[in-house]
C-alpha atoms as a PDB file:
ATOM      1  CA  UNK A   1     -84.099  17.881  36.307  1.00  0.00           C
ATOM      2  CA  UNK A   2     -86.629  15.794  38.078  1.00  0.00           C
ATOM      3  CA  UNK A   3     -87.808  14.596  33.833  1.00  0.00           C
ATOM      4  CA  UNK A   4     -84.150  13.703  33.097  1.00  0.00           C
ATOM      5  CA  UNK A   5     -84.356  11.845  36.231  1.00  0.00           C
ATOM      6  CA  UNK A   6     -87.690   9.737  35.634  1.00  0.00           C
ATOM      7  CA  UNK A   7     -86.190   8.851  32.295  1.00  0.00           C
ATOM      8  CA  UNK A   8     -82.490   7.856  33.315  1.00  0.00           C
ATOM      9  CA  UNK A   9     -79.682   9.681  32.220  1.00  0.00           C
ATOM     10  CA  UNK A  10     -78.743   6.740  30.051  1.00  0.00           C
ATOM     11  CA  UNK A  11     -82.221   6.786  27.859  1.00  0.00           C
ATOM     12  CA  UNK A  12     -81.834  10.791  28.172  1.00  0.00           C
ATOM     13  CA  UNK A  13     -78.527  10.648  26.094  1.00  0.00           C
ATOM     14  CA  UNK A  14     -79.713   8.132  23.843  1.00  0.00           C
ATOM     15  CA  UNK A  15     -82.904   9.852  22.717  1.00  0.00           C
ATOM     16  CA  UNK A  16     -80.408  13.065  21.311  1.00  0.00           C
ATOM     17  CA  UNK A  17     -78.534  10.645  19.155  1.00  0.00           C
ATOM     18  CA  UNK A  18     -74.994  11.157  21.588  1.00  0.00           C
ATOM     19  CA  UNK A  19     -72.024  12.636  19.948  1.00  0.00           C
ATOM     20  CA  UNK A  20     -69.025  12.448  21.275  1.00  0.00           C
ATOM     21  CA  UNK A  21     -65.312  13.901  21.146  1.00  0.00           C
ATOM     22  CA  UNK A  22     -62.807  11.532  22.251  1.00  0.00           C
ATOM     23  CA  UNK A  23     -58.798  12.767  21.981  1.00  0.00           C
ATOM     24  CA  UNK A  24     -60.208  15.538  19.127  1.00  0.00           C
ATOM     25  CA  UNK A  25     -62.220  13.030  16.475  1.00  0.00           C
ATOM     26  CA  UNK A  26     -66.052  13.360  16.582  1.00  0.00           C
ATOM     27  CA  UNK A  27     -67.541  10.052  16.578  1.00  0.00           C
ATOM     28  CA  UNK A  28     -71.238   9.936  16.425  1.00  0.00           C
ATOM     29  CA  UNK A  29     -72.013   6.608  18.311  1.00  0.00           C
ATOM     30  CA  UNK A  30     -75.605   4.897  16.876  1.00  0.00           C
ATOM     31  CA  UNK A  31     -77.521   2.558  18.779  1.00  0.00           C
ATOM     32  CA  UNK A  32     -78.538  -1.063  17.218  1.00  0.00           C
ATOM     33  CA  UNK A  33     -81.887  -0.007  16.529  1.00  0.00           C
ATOM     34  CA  UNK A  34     -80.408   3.027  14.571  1.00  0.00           C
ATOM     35  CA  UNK A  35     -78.253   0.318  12.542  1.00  0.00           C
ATOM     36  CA  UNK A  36     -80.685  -1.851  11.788  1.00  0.00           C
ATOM     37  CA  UNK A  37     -82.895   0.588   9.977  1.00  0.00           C
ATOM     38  CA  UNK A  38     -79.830   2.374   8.308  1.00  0.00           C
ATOM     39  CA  UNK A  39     -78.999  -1.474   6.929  1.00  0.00           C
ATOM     40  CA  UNK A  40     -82.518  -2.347   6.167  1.00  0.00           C
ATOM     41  CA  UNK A  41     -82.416  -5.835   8.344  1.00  0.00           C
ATOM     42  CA  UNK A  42     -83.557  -6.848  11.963  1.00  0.00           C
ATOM     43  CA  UNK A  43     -80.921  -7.013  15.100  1.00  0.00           C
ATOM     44  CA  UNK A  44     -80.687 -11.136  14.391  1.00  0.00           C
ATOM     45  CA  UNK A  45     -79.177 -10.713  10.872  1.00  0.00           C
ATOM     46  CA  UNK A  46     -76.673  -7.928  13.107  1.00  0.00           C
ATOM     47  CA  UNK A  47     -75.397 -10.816  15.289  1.00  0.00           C
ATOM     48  CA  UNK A  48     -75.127 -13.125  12.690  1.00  0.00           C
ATOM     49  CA  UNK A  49     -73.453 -10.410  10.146  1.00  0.00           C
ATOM     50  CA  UNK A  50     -70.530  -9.992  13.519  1.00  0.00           C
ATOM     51  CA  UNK A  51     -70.038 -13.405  13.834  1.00  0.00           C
ATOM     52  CA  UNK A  52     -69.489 -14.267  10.427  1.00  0.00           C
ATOM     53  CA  UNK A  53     -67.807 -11.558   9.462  1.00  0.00           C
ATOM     54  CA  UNK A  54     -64.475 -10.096  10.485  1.00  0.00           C
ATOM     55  CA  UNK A  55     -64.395  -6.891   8.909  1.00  0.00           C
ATOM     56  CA  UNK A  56     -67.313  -5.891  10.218  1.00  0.00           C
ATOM     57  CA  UNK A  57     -67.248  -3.377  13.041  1.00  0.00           C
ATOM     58  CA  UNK A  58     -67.383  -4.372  16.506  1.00  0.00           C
ATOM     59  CA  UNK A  59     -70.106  -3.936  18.960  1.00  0.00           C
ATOM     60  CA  UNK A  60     -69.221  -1.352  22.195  1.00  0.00           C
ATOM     61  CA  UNK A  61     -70.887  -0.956  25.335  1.00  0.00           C
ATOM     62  CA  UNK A  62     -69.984   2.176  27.025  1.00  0.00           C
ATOM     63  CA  UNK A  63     -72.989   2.925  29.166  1.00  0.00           C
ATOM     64  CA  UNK A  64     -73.157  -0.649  30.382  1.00  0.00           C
ATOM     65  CA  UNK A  65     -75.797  -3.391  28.530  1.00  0.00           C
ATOM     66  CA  UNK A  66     -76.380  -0.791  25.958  1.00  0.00           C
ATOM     67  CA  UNK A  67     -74.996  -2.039  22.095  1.00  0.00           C
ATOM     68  CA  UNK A  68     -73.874   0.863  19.920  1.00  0.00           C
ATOM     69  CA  UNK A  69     -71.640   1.071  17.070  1.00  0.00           C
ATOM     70  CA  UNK A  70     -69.522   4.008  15.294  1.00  0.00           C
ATOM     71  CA  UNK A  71     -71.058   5.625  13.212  1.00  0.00           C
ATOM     72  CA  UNK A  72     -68.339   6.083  10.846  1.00  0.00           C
ATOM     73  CA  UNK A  73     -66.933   2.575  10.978  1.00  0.00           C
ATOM     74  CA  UNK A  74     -70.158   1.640  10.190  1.00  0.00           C
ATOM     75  CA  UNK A  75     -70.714   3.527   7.120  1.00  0.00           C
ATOM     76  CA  UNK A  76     -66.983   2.282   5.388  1.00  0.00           C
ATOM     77  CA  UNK A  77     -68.318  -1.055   6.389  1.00  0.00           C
ATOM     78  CA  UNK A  78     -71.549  -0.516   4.119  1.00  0.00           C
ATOM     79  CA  UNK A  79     -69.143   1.035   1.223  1.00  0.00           C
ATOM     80  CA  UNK A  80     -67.271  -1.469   1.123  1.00  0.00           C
ATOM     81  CA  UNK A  81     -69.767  -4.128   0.901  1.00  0.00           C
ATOM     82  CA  UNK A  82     -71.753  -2.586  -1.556  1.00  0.00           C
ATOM     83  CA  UNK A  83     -68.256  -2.434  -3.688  1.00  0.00           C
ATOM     84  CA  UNK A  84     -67.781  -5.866  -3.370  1.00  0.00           C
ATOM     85  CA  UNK A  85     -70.914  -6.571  -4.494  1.00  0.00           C
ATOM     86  CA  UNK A  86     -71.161  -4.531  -7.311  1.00  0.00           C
ATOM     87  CA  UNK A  87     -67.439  -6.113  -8.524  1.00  0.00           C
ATOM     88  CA  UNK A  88     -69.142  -9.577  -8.194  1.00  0.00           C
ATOM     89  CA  UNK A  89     -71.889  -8.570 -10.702  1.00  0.00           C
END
């Protein structure tokens, strides 16, 4: 106990990649440094991506000052993106 301690039960959870059930649906909640390296740009182009951008999905903070994002939403965000995209071509 005393390790989960030194660490903080906050850094503790986010170092398993925290899963959660809320009301039955598994949502796998990622951290911004997890999205930036599944979207291949730095935590700037994030901000600026959220601001611009209303379809994109919104920033939570359940654990206090910590940014994290569904998974999920996060995923249909990139789908659809890429779709778009790909029509423009």
């Amino acid at each position: 106990m005393s390790g989960c301690n030194a660490l903080g039960l906050e850094k503790f959870v986010w170092l398993f990649s925290l899963s959660r059930t809320i009301f039955g649906v598994s949502m796998k909640l990622l951290s911004m440094k997890n999205v930036t390296e599944k979207m291949g740009v730095c935590r700037r182009a994030i901000y600026r991506i959220s601001e611009r951008n209303n379809t994109f999905p919104s920033m939570r903070k359940p654990f206090g000052k910590k940014c994290c994002f569904q998974e999920d939403e996060i995923n249909q965000w990139l789908e659809r993106a890429m779709s778009e995209n790909a029509k423009s071509l």
